[in-house]
Protein backbone atom coordinates (compact mmCIF):
# COMPACT_ATOMS: atom_id res chain seq x y z
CA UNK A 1 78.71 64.77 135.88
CA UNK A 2 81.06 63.01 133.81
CA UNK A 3 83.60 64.49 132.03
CA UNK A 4 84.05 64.37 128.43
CA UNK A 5 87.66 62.94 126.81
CA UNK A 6 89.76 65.94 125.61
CA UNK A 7 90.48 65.37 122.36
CA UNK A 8 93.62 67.20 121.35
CA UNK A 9 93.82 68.94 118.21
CA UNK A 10 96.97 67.71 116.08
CA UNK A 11 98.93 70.55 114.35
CA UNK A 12 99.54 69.06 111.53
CA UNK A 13 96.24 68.44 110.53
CA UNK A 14 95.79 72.28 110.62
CA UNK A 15 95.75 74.34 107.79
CA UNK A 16 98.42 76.60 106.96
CA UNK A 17 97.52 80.46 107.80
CA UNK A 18 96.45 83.00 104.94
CA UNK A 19 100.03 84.28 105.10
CA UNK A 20 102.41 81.46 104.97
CA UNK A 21 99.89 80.58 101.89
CA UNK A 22 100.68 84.05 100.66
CA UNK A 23 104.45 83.84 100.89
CA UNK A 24 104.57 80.51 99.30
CA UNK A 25 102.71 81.99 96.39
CA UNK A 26 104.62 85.12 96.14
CA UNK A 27 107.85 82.85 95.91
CA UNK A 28 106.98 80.68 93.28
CA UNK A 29 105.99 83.55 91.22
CA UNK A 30 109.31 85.53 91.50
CA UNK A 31 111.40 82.06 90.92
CA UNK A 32 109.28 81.28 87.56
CA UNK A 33 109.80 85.06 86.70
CA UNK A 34 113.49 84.50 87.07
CA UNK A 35 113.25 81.47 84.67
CA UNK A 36 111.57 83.23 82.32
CA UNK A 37 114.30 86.12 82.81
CA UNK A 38 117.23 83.44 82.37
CA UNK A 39 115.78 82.10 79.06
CA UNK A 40 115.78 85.53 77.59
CA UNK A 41 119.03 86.11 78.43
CA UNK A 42 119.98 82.59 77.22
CA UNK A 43 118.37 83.34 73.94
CA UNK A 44 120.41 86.90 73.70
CA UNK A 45 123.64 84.90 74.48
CA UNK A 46 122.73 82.11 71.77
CA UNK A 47 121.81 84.22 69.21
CA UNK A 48 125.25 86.29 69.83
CA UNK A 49 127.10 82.73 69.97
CA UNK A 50 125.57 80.94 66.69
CA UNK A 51 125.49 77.70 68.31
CA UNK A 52 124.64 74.48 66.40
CA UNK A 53 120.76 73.98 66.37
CA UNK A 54 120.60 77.20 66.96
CA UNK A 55 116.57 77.05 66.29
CA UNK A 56 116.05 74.14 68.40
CA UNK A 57 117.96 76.54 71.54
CA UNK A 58 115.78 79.56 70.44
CA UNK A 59 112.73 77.75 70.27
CA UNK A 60 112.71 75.98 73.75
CA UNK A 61 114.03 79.57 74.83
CA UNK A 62 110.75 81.11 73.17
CA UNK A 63 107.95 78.38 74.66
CA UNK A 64 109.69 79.23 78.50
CA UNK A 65 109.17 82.61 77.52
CA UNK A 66 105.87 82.21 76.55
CA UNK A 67 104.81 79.59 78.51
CA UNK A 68 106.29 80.42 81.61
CA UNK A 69 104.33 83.56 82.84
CA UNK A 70 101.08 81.81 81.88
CA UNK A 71 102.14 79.24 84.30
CA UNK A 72 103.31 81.35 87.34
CA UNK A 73 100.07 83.46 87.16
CA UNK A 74 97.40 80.69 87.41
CA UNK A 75 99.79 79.03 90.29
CA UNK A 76 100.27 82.27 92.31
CA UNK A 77 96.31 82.34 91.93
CA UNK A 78 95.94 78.22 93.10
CA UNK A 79 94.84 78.22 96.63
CA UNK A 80 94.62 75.15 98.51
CA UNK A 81 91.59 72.85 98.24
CA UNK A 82 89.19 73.42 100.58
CA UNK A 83 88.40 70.15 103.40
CA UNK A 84 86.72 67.21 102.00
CA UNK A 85 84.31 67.27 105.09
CA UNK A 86 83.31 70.42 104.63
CA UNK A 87 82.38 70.20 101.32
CA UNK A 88 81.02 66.62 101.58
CA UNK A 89 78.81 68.05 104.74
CA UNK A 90 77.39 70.73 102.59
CA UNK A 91 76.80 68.71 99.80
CA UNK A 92 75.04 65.81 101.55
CA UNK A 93 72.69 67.97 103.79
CA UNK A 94 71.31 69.48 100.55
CA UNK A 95 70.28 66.13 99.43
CA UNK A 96 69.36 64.62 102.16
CA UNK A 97 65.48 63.19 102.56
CA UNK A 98 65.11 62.80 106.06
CA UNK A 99 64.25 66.06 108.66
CA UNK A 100 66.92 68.12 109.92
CA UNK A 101 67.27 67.42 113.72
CA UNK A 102 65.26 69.84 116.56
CA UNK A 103 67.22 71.63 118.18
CA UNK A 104 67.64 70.44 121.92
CA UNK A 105 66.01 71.63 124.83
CA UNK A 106 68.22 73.49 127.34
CA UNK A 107 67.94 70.61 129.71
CA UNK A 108 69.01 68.35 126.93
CA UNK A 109 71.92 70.45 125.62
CA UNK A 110 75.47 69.70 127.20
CA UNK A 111 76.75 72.19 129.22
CA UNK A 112 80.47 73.80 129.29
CA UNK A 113 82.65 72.62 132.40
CA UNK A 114 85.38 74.37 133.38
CA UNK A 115 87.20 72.45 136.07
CA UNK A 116 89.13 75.24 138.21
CA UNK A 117 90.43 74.11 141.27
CA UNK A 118 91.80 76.70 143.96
């Protein structure tokens, strides 16, 4: 019987798991919280200082504070895209006009071969 070509599977072509997904998330959140954070306090501090401009400071301190959360939410929610070929595979069987294939006979099917030697 001839033996098939292993095909390794490269790592980086892998996803990254549910929890290093997670984490990434979680950390982006907390560092645009911490923006948002710093331009209130910058605000406080430039109101106390009277500044030039001061409404020019205040109001780039007011669209991070209102802009900011918006932003961190709706990228803590942004998973990654799913895989092209799975959603191309989906998508073209759907539309496909021609049969889907029989299944194979069990004579026809390829068999598992585990090569153990003693």
């Amino acid at each position: 019987m001839k033996r098939q070509a292993y095909q390794p599977i490269l790592i980086t072509d892998a996803a990254r798991s549910q929890g290093d997904q997670l984490n990434s998330r979680q950390r982006r959140y907390v560092v645009m919280m911490g923006v948002r954070v710093a331009c209130v306090i910058v605000g406080a501090i430039l109101v106390g200082a009277q500044p030039p401009l001061l409404w020019l400071w205040l109001s780039l301190c007011g669209v991070g504070m209102v802009l900011i959360p918006w932003l961190a939410v709706l990228l803590a929610n942004d998973r990654p895209p799913k895989e092209e070929h799975r959603l191309a595979n989906r998508f073209h069987s759907r539309h496909r006009d021609e049969a889907p294939p029989m299944s194979l006979a069990a004579e026809e099917r390829p068999h598992r071969v585990i090569d153990v030697e003693p």
